[in-house]
Protein backbone atom coordinates (compact mmCIF):
# COMPACT_ATOMS: atom_id res chain seq x y z
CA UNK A 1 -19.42 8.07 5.25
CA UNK A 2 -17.38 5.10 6.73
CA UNK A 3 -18.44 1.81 7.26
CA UNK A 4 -16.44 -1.04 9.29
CA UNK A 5 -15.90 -4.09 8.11
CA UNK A 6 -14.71 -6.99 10.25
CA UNK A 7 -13.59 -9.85 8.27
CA UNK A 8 -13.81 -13.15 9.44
CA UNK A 9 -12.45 -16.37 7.54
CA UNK A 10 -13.73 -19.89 8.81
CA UNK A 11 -12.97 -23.35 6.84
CA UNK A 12 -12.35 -26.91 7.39
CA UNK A 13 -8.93 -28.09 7.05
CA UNK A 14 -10.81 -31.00 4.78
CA UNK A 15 -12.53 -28.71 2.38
CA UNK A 16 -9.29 -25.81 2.37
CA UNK A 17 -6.91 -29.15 1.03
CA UNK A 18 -9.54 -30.36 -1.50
CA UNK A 19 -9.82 -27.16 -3.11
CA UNK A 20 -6.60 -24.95 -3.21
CA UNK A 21 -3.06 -26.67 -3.96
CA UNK A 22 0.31 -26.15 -5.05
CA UNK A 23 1.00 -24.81 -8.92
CA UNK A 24 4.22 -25.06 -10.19
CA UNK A 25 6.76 -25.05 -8.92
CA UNK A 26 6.12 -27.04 -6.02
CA UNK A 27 6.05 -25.78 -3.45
CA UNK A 28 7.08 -21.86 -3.59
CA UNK A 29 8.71 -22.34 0.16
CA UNK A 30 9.08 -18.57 0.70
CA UNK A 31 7.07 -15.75 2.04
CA UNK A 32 5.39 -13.99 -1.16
CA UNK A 33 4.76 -10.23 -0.79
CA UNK A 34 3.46 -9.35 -4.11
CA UNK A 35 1.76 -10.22 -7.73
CA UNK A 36 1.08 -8.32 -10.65
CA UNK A 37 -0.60 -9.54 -13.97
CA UNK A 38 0.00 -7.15 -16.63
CA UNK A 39 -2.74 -9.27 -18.76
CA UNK A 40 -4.58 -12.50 -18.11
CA UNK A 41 -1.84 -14.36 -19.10
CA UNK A 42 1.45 -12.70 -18.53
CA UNK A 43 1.85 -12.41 -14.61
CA UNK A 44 4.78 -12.14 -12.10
CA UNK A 45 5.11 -13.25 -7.98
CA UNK A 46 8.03 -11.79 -5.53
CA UNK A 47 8.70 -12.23 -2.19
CA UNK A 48 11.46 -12.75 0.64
CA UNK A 49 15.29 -13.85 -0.38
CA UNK A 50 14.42 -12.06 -3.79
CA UNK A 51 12.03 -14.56 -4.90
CA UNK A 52 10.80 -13.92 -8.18
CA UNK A 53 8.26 -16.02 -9.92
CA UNK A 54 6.84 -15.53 -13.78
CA UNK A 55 3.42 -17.05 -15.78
CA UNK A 56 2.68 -17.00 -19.24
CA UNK A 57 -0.46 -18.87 -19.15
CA UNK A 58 -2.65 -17.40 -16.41
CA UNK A 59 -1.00 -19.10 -13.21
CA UNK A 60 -1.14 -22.47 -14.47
CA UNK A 61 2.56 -23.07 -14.47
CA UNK A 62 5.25 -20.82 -13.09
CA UNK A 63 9.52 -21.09 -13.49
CA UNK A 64 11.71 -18.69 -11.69
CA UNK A 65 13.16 -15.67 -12.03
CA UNK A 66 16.50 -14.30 -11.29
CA UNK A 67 16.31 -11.08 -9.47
CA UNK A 68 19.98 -10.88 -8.96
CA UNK A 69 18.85 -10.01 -5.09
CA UNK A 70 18.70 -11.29 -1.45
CA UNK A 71 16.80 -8.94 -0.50
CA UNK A 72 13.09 -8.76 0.58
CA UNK A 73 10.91 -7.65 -2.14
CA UNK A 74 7.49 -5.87 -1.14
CA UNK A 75 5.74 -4.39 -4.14
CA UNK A 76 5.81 -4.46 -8.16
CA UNK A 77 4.68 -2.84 -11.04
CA UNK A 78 4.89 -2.94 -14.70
CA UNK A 79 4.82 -0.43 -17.16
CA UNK A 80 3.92 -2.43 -20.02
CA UNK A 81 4.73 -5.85 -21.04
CA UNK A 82 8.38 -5.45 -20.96
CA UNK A 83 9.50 -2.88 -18.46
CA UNK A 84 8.56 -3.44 -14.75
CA UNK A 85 9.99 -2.39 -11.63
CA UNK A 86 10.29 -4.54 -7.98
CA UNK A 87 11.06 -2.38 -4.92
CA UNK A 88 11.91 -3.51 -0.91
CA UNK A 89 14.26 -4.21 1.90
CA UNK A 90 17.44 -1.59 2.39
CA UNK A 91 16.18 0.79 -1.13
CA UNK A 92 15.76 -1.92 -3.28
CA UNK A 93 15.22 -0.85 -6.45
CA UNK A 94 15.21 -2.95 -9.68
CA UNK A 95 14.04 -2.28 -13.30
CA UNK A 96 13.64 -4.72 -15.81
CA UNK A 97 13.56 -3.97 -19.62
CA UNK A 98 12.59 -8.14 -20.84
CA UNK A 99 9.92 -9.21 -19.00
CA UNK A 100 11.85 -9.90 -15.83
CA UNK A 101 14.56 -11.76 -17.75
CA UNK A 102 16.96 -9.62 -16.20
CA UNK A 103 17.10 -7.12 -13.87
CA UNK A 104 19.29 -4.04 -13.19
CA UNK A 105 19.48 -2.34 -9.90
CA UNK A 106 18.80 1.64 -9.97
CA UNK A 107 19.95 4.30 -7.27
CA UNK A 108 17.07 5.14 -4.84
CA UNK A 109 19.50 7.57 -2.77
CA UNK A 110 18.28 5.79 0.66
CA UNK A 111 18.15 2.54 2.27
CA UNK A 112 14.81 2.61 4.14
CA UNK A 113 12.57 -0.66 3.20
CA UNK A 114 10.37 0.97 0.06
CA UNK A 115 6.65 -0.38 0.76
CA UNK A 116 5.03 0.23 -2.74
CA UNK A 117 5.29 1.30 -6.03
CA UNK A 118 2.81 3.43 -8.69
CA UNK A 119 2.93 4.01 -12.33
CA UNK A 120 0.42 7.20 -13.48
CA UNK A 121 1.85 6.95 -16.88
CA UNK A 122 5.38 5.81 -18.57
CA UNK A 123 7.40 8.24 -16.69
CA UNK A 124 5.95 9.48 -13.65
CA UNK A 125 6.23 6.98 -10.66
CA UNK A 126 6.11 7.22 -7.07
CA UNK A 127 7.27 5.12 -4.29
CA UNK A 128 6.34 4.85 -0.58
CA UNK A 129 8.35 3.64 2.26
CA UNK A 130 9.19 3.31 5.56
CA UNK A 131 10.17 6.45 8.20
CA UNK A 132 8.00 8.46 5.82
CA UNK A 133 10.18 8.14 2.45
CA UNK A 134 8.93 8.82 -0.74
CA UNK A 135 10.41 8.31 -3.94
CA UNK A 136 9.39 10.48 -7.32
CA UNK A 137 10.72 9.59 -10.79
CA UNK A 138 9.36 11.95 -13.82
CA UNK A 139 11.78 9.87 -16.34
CA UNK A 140 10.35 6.22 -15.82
CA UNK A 141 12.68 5.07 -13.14
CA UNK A 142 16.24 6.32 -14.64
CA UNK A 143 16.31 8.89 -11.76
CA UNK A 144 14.57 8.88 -8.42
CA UNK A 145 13.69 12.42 -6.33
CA UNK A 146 14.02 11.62 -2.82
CA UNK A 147 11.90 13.53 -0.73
CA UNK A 148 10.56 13.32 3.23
CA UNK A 149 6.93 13.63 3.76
CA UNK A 150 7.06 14.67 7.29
CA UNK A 151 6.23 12.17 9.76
CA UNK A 152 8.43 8.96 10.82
CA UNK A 153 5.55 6.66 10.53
CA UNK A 154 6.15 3.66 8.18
CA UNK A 155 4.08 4.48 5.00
CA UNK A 156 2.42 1.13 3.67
CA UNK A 157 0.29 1.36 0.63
CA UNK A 158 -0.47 4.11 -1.74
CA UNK A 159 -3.68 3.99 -4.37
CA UNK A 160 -4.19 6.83 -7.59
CA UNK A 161 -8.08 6.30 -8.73
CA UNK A 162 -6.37 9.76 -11.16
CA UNK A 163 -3.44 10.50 -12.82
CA UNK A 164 -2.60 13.42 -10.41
CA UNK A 165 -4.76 12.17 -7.03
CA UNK A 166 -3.88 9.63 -4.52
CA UNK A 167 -3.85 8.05 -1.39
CA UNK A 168 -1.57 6.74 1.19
CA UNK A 169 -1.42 4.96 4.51
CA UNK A 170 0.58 3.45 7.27
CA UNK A 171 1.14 2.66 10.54
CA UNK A 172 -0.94 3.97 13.37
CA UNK A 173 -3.82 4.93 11.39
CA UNK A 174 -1.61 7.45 9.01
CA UNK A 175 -3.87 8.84 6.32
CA UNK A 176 -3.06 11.27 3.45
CA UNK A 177 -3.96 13.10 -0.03
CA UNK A 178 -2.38 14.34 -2.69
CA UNK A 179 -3.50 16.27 -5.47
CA UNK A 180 -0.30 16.85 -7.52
CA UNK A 181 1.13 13.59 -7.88
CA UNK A 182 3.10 13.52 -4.38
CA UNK A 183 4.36 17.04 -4.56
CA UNK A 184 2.25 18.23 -1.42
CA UNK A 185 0.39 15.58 0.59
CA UNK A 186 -2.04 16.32 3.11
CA UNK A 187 -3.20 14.86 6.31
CA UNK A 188 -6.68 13.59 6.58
CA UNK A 189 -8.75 12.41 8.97
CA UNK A 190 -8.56 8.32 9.72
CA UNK A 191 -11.40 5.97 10.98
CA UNK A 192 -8.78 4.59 13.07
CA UNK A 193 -5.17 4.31 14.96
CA UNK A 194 -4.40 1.02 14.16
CA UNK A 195 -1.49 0.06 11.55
CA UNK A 196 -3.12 0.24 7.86
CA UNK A 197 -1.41 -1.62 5.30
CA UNK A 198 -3.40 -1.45 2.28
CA UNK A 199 -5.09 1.19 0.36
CA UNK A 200 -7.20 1.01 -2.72
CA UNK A 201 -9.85 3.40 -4.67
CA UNK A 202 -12.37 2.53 -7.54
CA UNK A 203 -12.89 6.35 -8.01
CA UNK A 204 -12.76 9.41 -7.03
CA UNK A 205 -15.18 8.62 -3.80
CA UNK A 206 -15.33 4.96 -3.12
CA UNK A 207 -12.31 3.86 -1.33
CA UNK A 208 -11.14 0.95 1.23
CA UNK A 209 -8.03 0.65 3.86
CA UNK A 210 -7.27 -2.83 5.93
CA UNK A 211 -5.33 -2.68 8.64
CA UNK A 212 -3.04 -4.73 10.27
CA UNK A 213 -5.85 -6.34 12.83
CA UNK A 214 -7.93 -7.73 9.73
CA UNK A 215 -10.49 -4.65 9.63
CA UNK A 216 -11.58 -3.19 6.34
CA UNK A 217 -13.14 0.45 6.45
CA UNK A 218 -14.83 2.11 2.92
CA UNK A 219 -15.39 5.97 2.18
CA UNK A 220 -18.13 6.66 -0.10
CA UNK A 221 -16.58 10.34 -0.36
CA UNK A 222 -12.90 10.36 -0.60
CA UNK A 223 -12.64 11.01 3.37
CA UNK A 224 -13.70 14.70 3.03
């Protein structure tokens, strides 16, 4: 069952400067893509011109990091509290071992902009991109399978609420499964055509897109 969410966001300029400002440093002054906390403390920011921005005490102060990059960087994700990956523009693929101290760039084997990253365990990761790319490492991120899922539709977002099952969507309502960790993916049905660019599932059942218009639509059965 699907329901539609439209979602509509209405403040005074007054009340949005009196309660939201800058942290450190101030101000950011680029376009932020992404943000991962590995724990309530520890958490990282990345965005255009290879931005990278680290915490260590919950977002109250941040310092930069050096990604070694111009590129655009879309999604990240860390492994545990040392090793984390960033991904983006032209196959941009970077590993850090440090906690982001430094950062080594790894061979993706194509240079289509790489949309966003999962972890199911240490080793087995999977990447999304655009012109239908996906990405498949089974030895956490030292090699990267390069494989073609069929369509040429940008793919945006990708959500595991298992190990082995997950989700993925992109533009022009692009939908699919897999239940084998991105070995076969299969097209399902979509509440829409419009460009999706986020995907996430609680569970097994319960699961949410948003596409590019501001609309949120839920499953309460995996979109069987």
């Amino acid at each position: 069952m699907l329901f539609q969410f439209i979602l509509i966001l209405s403040f005074k300029p007054s009340i949005c400067q009196s309660d939201w400002f800058w942290q450190n440093p101030h101000p950011f002054g680029v376009t932020l893509n992404t943000m991962y906390f590995y724990n309530n403390e520890s958490g990282y920011i990345f965005g255009d011109g290879g931005s990278g921005f680290k915490t260590t005490n919950g977002g109250l102060n941040w310092f930069d990091l050096q990604t070694n990059t111009s590129f655009n960087i879309h999604s990240s994700f860390f492994i545990d509290s040392y090793s984390g990956f960033i991904i983006g523009q032209n196959g941009l693929i970077l590993f850090t071992s440090d906690s982001g101290n430094n950062w080594n760039q790894l061979d993706s084997k194509t240079n289509k902009n790489l949309r966003d990253i999962h972890f199911s365990d240490l080793n087995n990761g999977i990447i999304v991109g655009d012109s239908g790319c996906i990405l498949r490492t089974f030895n956490a991120g030292i090699n990267w399978e390069y494989s073609f899922l069929g369509s040429n539709e940008n793919l945006k977002s990708i959500s595991f609420p298992f190990p082995n099952v997950g989700y993925c969507v992109g533009d022009v309502g692009r939908t699919y499964k897999t239940t084998n960790f991105g070995n076969n993916w299969m097209q399902i049905t979509s509440p829409t055509n419009e460009n999706l660019n986020c995907v996430s599932f609680i569970d097994a059942n319960e699961g949410f897109i948003l596409s590019n218009l501001g609309i949120m639509y839920k499953t309460n059965n995996g979109w069987k």
